[in-house]
Every structure is written in C-alpha cells, then in structure tokens.
Protein backbone atom coordinates (compact mmCIF):
# COMPACT_ATOMS: atom_id res chain seq x y z
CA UNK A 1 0.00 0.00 0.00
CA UNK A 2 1.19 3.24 -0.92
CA UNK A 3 2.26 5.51 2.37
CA UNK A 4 -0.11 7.71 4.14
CA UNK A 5 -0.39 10.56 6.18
CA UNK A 6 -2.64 10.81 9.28
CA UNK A 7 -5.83 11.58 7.72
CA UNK A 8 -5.39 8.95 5.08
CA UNK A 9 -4.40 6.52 7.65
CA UNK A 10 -7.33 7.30 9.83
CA UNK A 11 -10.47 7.40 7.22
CA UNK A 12 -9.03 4.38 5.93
CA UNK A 13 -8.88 2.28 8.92
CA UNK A 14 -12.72 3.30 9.84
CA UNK A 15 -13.73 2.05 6.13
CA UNK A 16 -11.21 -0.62 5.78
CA UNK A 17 -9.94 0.59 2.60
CA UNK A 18 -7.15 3.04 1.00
CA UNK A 19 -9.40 5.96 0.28
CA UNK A 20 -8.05 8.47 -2.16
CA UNK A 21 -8.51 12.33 -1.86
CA UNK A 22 -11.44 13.96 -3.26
CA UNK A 23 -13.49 11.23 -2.59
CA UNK A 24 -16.72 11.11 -1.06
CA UNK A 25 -17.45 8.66 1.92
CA UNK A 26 -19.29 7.86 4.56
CA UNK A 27 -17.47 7.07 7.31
CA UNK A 28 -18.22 5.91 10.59
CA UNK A 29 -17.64 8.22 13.73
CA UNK A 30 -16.46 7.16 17.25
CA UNK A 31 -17.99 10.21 19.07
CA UNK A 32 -20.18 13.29 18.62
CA UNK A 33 -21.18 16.31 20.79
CA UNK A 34 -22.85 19.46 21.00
CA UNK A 35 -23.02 22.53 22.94
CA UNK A 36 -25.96 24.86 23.88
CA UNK A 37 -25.06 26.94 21.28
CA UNK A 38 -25.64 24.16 18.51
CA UNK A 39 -27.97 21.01 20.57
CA UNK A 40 -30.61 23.00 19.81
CA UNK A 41 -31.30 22.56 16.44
CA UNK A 42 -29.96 18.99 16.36
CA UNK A 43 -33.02 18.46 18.71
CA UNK A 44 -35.28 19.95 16.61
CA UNK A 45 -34.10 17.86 13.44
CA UNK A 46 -34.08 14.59 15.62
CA UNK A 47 -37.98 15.73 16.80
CA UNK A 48 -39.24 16.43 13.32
CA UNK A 49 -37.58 13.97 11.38
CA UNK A 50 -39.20 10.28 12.66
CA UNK A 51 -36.36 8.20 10.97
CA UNK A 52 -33.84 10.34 13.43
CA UNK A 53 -35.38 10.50 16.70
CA UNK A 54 -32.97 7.72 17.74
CA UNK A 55 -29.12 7.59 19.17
CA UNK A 56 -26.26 5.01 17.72
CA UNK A 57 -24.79 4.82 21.08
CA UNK A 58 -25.65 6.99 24.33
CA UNK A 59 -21.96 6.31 25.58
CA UNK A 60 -20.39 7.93 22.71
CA UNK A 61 -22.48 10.86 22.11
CA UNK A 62 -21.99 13.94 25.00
CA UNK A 63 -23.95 17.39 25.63
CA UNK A 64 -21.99 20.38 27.25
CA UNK A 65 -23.67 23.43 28.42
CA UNK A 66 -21.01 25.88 28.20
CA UNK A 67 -21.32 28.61 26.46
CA UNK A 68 -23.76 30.59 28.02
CA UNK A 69 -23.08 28.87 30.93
CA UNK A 70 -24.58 29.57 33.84
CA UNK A 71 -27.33 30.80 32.07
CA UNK A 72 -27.14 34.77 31.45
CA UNK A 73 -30.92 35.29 30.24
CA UNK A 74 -33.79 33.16 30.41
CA UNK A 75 -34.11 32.25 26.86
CA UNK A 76 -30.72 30.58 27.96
CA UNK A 77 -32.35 28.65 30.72
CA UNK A 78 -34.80 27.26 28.65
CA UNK A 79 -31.86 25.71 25.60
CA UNK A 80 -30.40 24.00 29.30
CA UNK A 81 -33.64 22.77 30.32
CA UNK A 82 -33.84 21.23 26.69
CA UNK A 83 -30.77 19.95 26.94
CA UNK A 84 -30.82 17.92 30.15
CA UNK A 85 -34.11 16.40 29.28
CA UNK A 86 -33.06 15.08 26.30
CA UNK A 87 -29.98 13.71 27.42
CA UNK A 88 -31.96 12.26 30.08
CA UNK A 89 -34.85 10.87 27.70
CA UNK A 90 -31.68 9.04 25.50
CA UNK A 91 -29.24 8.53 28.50
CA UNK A 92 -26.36 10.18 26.74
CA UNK A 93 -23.62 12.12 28.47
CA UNK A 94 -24.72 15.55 29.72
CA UNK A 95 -21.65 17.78 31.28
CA UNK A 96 -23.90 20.45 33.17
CA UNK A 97 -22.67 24.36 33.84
CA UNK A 98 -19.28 24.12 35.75
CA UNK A 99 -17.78 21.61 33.98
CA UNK A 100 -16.02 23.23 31.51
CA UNK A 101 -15.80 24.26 27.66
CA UNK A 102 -16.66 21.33 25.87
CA UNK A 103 -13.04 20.93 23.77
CA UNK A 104 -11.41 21.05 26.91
CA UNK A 105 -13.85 19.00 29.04
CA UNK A 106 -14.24 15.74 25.88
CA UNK A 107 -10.42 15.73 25.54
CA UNK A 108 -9.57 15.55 29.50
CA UNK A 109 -12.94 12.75 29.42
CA UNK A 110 -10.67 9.85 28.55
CA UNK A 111 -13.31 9.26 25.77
CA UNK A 112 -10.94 9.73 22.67
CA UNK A 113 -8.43 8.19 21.44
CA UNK A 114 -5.24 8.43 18.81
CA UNK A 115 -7.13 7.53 15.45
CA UNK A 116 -10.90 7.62 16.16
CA UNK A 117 -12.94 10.13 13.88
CA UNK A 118 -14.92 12.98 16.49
CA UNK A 119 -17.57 15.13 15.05
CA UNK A 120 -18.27 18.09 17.32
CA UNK A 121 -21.37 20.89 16.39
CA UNK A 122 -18.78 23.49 16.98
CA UNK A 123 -15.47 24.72 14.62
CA UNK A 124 -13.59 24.00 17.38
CA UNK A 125 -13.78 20.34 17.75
CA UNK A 126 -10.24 20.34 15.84
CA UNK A 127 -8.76 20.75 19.17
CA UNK A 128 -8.73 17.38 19.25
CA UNK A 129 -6.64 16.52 16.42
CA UNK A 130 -3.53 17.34 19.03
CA UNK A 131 -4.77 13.83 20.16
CA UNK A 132 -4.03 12.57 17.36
CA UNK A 133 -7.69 12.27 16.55
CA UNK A 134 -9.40 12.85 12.92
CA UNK A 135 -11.98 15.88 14.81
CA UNK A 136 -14.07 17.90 12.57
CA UNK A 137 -16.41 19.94 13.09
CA UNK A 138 -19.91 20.14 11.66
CA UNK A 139 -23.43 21.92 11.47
CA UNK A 140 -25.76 20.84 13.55
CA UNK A 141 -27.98 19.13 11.37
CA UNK A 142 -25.16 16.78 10.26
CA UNK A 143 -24.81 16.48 14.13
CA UNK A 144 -27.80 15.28 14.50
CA UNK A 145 -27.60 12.48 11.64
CA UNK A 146 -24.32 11.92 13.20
CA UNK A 147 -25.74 11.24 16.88
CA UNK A 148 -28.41 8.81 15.23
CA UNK A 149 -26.85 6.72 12.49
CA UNK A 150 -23.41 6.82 13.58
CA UNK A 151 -21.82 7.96 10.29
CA UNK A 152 -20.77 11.06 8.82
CA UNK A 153 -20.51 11.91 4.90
CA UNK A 154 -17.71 13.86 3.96
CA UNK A 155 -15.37 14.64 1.14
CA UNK A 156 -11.99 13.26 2.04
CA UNK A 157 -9.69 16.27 2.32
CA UNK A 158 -6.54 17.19 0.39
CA UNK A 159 -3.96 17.59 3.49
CA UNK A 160 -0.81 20.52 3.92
CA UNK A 161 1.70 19.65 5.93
CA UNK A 162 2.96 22.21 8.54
CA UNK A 163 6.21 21.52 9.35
CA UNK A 164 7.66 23.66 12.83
CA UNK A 165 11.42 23.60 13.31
CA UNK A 166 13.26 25.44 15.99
CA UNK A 167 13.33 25.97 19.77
CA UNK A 168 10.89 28.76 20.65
CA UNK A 169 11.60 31.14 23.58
CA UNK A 170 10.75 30.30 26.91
CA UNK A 171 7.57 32.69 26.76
CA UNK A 172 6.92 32.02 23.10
CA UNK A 173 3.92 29.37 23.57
CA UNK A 174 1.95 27.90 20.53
CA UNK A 175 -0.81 30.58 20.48
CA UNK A 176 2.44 32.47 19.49
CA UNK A 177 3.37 29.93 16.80
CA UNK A 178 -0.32 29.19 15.40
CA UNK A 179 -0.98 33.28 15.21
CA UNK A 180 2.40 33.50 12.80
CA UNK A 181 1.81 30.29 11.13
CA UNK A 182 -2.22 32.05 10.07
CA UNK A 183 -0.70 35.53 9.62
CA UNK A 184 1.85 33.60 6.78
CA UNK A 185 -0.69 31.66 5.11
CA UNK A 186 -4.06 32.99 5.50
CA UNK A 187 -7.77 33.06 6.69
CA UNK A 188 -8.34 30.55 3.55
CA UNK A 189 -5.25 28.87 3.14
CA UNK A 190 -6.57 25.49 4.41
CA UNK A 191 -10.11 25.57 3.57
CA UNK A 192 -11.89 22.17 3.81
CA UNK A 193 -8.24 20.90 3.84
CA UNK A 194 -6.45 18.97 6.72
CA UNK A 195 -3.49 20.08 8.05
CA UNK A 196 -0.45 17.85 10.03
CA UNK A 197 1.79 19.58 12.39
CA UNK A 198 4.96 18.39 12.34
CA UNK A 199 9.01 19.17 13.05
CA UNK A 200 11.20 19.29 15.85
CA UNK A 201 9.89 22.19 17.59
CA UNK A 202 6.99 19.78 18.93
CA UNK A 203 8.90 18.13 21.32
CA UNK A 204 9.32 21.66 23.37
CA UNK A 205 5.11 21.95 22.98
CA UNK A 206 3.19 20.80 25.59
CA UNK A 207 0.09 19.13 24.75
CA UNK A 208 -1.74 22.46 26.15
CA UNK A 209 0.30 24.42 23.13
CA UNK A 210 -0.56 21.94 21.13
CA UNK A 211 -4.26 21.70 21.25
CA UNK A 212 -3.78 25.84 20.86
CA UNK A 213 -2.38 24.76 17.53
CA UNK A 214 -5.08 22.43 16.64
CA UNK A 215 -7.51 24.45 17.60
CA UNK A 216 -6.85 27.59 15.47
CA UNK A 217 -6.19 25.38 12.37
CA UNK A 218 -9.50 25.89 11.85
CA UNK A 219 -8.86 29.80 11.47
CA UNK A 220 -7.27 29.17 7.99
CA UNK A 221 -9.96 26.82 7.11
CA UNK A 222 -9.01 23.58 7.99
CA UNK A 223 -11.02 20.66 8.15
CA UNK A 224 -9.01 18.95 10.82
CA UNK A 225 -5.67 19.98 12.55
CA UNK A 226 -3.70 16.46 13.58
CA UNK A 227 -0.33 16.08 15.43
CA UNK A 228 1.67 13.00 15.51
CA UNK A 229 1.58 10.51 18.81
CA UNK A 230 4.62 10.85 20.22
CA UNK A 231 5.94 10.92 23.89
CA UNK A 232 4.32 14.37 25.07
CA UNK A 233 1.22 12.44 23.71
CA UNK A 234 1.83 9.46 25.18
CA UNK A 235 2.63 10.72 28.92
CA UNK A 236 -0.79 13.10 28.61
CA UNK A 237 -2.93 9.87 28.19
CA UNK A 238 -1.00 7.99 30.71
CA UNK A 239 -1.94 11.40 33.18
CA UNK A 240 -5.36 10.10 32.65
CA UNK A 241 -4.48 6.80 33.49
CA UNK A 242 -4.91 5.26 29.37
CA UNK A 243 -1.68 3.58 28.69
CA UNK A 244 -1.02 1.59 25.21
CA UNK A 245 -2.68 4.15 22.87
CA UNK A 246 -2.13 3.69 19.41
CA UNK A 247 0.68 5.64 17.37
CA UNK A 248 -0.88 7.63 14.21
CA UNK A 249 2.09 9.10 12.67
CA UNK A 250 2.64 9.45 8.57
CA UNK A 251 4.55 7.48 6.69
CA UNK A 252 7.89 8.13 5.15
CA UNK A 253 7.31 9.31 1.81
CA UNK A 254 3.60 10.41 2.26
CA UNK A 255 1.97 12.92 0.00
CA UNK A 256 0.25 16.50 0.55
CA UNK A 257 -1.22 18.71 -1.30
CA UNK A 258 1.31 21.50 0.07
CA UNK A 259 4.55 21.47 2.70
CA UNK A 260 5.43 24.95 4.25
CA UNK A 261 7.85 25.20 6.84
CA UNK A 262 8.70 27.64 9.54
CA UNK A 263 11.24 28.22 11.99
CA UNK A 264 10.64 29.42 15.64
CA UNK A 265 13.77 29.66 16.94
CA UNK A 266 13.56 33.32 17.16
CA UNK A 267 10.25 34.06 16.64
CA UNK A 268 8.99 37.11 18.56
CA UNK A 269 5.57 37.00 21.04
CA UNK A 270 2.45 38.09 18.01
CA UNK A 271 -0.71 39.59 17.92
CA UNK A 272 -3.43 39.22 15.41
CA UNK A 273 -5.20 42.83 14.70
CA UNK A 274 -9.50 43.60 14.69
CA UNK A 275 -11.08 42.73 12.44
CA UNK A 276 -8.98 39.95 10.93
CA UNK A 277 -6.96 37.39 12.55
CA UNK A 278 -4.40 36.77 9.68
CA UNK A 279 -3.33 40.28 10.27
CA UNK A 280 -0.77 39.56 12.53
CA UNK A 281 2.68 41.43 13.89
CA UNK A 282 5.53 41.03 16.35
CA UNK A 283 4.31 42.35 19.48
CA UNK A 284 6.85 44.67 19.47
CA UNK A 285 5.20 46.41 16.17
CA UNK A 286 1.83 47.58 18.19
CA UNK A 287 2.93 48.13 21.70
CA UNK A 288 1.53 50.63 23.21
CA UNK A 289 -2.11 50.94 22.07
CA UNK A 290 -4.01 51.17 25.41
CA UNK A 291 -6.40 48.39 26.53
CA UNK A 292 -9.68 48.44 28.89
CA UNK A 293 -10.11 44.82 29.09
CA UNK A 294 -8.01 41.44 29.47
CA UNK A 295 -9.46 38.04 28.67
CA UNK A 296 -7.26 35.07 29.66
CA UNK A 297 -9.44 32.08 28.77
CA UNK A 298 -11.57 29.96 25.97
CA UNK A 299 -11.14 26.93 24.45
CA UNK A 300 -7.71 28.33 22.91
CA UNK A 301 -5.93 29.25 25.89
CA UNK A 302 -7.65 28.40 29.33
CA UNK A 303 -5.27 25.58 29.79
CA UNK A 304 -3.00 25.08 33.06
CA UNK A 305 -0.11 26.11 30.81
CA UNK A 306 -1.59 29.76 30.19
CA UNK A 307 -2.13 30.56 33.64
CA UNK A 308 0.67 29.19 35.07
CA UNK A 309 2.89 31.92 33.26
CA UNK A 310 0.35 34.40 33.36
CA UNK A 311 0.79 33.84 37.48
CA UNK A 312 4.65 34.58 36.82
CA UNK A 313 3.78 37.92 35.70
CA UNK A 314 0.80 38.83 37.92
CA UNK A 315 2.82 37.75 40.93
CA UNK A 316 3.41 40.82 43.40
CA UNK A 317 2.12 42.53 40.84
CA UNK A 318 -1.37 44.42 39.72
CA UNK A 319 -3.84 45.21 37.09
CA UNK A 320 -3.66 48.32 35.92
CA UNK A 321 -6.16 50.52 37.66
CA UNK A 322 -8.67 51.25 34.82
CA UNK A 323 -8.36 48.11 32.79
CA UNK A 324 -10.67 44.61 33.84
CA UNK A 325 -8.76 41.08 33.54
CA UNK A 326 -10.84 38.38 33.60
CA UNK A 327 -9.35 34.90 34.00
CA UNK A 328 -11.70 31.78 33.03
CA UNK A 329 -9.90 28.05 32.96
CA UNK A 330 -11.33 25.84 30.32
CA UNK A 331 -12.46 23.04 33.03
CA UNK A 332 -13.46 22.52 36.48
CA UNK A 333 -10.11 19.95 36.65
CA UNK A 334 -7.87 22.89 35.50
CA UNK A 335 -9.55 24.97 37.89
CA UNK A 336 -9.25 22.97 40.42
CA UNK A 337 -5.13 22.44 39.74
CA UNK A 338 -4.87 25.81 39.90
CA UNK A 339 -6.49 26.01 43.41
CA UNK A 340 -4.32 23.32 44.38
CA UNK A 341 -1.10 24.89 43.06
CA UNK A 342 -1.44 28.41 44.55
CA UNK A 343 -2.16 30.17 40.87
CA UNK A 344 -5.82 31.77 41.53
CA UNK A 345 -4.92 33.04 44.62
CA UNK A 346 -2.06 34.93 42.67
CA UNK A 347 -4.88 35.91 39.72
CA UNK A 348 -6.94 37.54 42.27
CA UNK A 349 -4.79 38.97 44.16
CA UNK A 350 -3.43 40.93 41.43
CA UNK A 351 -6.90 42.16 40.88
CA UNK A 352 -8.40 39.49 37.75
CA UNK A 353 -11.73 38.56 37.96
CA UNK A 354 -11.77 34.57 38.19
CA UNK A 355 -14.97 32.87 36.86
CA UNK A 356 -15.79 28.94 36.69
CA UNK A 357 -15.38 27.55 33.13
CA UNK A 358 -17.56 29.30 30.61
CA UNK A 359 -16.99 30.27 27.00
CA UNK A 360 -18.93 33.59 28.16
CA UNK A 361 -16.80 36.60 26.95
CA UNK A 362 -15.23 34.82 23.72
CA UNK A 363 -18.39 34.85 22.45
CA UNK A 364 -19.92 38.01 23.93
CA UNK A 365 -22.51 35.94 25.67
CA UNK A 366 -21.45 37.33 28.99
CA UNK A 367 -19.18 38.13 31.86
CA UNK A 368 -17.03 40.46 29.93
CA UNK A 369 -19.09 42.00 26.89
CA UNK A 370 -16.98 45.09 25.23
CA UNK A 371 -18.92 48.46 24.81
CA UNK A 372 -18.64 50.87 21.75
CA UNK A 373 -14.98 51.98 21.14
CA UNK A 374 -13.62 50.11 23.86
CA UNK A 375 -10.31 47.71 23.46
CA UNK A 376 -9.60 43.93 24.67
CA UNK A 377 -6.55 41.69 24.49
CA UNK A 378 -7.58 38.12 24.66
CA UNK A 379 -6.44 34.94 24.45
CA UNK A 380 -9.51 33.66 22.67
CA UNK A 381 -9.47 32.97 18.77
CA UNK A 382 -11.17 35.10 17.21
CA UNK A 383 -11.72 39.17 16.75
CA UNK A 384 -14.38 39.60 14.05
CA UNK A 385 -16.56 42.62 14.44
CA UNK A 386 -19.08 42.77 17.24
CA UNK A 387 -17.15 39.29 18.42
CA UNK A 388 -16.97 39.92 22.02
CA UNK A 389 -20.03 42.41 22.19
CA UNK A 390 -20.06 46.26 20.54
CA UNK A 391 -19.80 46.52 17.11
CA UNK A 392 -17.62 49.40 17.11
CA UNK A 393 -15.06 47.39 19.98
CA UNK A 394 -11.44 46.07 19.08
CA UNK A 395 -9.92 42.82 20.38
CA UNK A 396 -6.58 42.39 19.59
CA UNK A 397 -5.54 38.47 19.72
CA UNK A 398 -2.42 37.51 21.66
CA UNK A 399 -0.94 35.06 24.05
CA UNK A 400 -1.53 34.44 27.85
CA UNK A 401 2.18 36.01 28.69
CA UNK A 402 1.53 38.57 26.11
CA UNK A 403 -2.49 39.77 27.67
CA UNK A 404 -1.50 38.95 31.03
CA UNK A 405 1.57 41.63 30.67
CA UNK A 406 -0.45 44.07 29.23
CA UNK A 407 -3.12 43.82 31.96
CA UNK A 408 -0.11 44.92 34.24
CA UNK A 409 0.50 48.42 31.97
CA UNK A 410 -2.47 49.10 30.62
CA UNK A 411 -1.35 48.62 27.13
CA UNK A 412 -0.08 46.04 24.56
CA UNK A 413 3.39 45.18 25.62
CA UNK A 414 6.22 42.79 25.24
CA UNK A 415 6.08 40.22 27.73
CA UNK A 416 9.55 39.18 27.49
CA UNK A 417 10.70 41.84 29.86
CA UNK A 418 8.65 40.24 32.92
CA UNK A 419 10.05 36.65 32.13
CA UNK A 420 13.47 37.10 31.22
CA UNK A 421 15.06 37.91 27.43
C-alpha cells in the first residue's frame, strides 16, 4: 500500500480501505457532541424527522452546556432545560454548567483516542486533532444524523503539511506559533483541507500548546488539525491513566497537497489585529495601544499552561487601575489544579476577575461583553466585528504572557521583559 499521512491513515482504517482524496465517503464516527449553542437545532431535526429521533450509542455521544453557561438570560435557561431532558430521555452524556468548555472537558474525558474520527457541532472540535484524533467539526444538522446513524458523509480532504522547526523562547507558547503560522498563510489557506503539524519544535510543545495549535487550524480553514503521537502524547494519556494508545504518525514518503515550513527559533511573542486574525505582527510592532479589558481564557488558551505563566507575571504585581482582567480556565479539573497549586490566589490577588469555566466573553454571551470603542486583548481565537459584544469594539488576539503583561501596563506590551530575554 502506498504511504499515508494521518488523515489517510485514519479514514481508511474506519472504512477498511485506501481511500483516495477527493473522494466522497461515509465514514463511521467514534464520538459526537454538542453545545448549547448548537444542541438545539440537532433536537429539533431529531424531533421532526421520525427516521432520526434515535441515538447510535448513548456512551459515545456527550452534551456540554457551556457557552452561556450559567445561564445569562432566560431564553438561555430554557436551551439548558432542553438539553438535560433530552440527554436524560436518550441517557447520553450531559456535562452540566461548571464543567467546563466542551473541547477542553471531551479531551480531558478519557473518551478519545489516537485515530478515532470525532464530530463536534462546533469549529472548534479540531482541538482534538492534538490527540491525534481525525476531529471535525460540523453543522448541527449533520450532528444530529451523526448522533443517530453513527456515520458522517464527507469529502476526504486534500492535506498541507505544517512543518515547525526550531526551539521557541521560553515565553513564546503555541498561540504564538499558530498566530504567525495564520498571519503567513491565510484566513483561507486550508479551507476544507487537513493540516499535520509536524518538526522538531513539537517536542518543546506541551500538549496544552498543542491543542492551541489544533484548535486555530481551523482559522485558515481547515477541516481537521492532527499532530503526531509521540511521547508528550503518550505521557498526557497515561496522566489520565490510558496507557497503550495507538501511534498515528505518517509514513515516510507520504503525500500532501502543500509542505510549508517555519522556523521558531527566534520568533517574537504576536498579535493578530480587529477585524482579521491573519493580520498579525511582532508584538513589538503595536505596543503601546491602550487596553480596557483582558481576557485570559476559551477553548484556545484556558489551559493550566496559560495561567501558570500568566501567574509569573501577575505575581506581586497588579492590574492596571482602569483596565478589567478576567481569567476563566477551560475546566473545572484545570480549575481545580490551579487552586491546588497556589495560581488563583495569585490571579486575584493581582486584581483578575476569576470565573468557573464558561466560553462567556469569547463569544460576547457574557461576563465580559466590550462596549462601543472600547479595546480587549484576549487569548480567545477570534476578533471579528461585534465578536466579544459592541460593534464598534477592538480585540486584539495575543498570548496568555503577552495579555497577562499588558493587563499589568495598561497597554499592549512585550512580555519578554517580565520573564526574562
């Protein structure tokens, strides 16, 4: 058989055939979810449609109220309500208000594995793909056909292959890397294609920087964002107590549609300017444009990683008078190791507002919605108009080290100069 890379490999073990690219299959999933931002309508479809108004398999199918989470309006309320009785009617997973952003929360589950297929009703669902995982995600109509027959038709993608090289900085993480790699290629560059991280620079990423890489992949388009099984991988499954995973790697000799490559070696802390995130520059290009807000947080960077250096700078140090910094961890576990460990105590002491895992301000569903003219750095992915509340705000996309120094001085700054050049 002619080599593969990861996506080939993967799509062809769930239909037990080579499949070639451009094809169109149907291939069988391993597990599906939904948030309250998406269950919705896949309820609806499954209630209208008689043929669907079944589940494949209640164990691999989850809810996860998180994004307006707890519930900000009462039209909010309701969607939860919905949720939890359906779960309850079909005795599927249901990961209630607390629990965490559901990228975060499925991936720490110990429900996936290297080489399944995941279909999430969110764009985000990539993040998975740093498990080595073929995660995609989809509307949520095709959720909902998902959830009930247990397959998924698709096109098999055309796949680029990202190759990192180099040993970033100390406070150069992989939002960094991910925000240079987009600003390089593109909002587009990927679109409906699959792209596999690779190089030597991924054995300095933990697997917190790397689901930050998989998880913007799907800024440039990309149907799926994978990384390799290697150790990192390996020792983050045996955390969760899952030893013997399988290794999805690509062959020698395996074709892509397209190989860039980049090295990070010295590659400076970047920020990705309103309205488009492929706009990016060195941090040092844009310091100095004041801020009123901070967000530290989302699906992108609420990981232990991005607090625990955000707590190097904020310690015996505080917040800018004038400017808010709120500080949300992905999941109740990561909140709970940074109880444990000392780090929210440092957050609030120098003056962030902490809140219990919620997507809330990345979406401008709450807890942190911009008004007209004012300015945000965040950690979140992305800064289209009107995306964390007035039209007429600015969010300006940057690391944890990056936002969490610029909460300190009130405007964009370097954050090199609080951990050492």
């Amino acid at each position: 058989m002619n080599p593969m890379n990861m996506t080939e490999k993967i799509l062809s073990s769930k239909l037990g055939r080579k499949v070639e690219v451009g094809e169109f299959v149907v291939v069988p999933v391993d597990f599906v979810y939904a948030h309250d931002g998406t269950a919705p309508l896949s309820i609806k479809v499954m209630n209208e449609i008689k043929e669907l108004n079944k589940v494949f398999d209640p164990s691999r199918i989850a809810f996860i109220i998180d994004h307006a989470a707890p519930s900000p309006t009462v039209s909010s309320a309701h969607v939860h309500i919905e949720m939890r009785s359906f779960a309850k009617r079909f005795g599927i997973r249901l990961y209630d208000v607390g629990n965490g952003i559901c990228h975060q929360v499925i991936a720490e589950s110990g429900l996936i594995r290297p080489g399944m297929v995941v279909v999430g009703a969110d764009s985000h669902t990539v993040t998975l793909g740093a498990l080595g995982a073929f995660a995609t995600g989809v509307g949520s109509t095709d959720a909902a056909i998902a959830m009930t027959l247990g397959k998924l038709w698709m096109k098999v993608p055309e796949t680029i292959k990202v190759v990192i090289n180099g040993k970033p900085k100390p406070w150069v993480l992989g939002k960094d890397i991910i925000l240079h790699i987009i600003g390089s290629l593109g909002v587009d560059a990927a679109t409906y294609k699959s792209v596999e991280f690779l190089g030597e620079s991924l054995k300095y990423l933990t697997m917190d920087s790397r689901m930050t890489l998989s998880n913007m992949s799907v800024e440039m388009g990309a149907k799926a964002g994978l990384i390799p099984v290697d150790e990192v991988t390996k020792a983050w499954f045996k955390s969760l107590g899952i030893n013997n995973i399988r290794t999805i790697r690509p062959d020698p000799g395996a074709e892509y549609e397209d190989e860039v490559i980049f090295d990070v070696a010295g590659l400076e802390p970047q920020v990705a300017l309103p309205p488009n995130i492929d706009n990016v520059k060195p941090v040092t290009e844009v310091e100095g444009i004041e801020i009123d807000q901070v967000f530290i947080g989302s699906c992108t960077n609420g990981r232990f990683e991005d607090f625990l250096i955000a707590s190097r700078i904020f310690k015996g140090r505080r917040v800018k008078d004038g400017v808010r910094c709120i500080a949300i961890p992905a999941s109740r576990s990561i909140y709970l190791r940074l109880l444990r460990e000392g780090i929210i105590e440092i957050l609030v002491s120098a003056g962030c507002f902490v809140a219990h895992s919620t997507c809330g301000p990345c979406i401008g569903a709450h807890l942190g919605l911009l008004g007209g003219g004012e300015v945000a750095i965040s950690t979140s992915n992305r800064n289209f108009i009107g995306r964390m509340g007035h039209k007429d705000s600015k969010v300006f996309l940057a690391s944890p080290a990056t936002a969490a120094a610029s909460a300190i001085e009130g405007k964009i700054v370097d954050p090199s100069k609080y951990l050492g050049r």
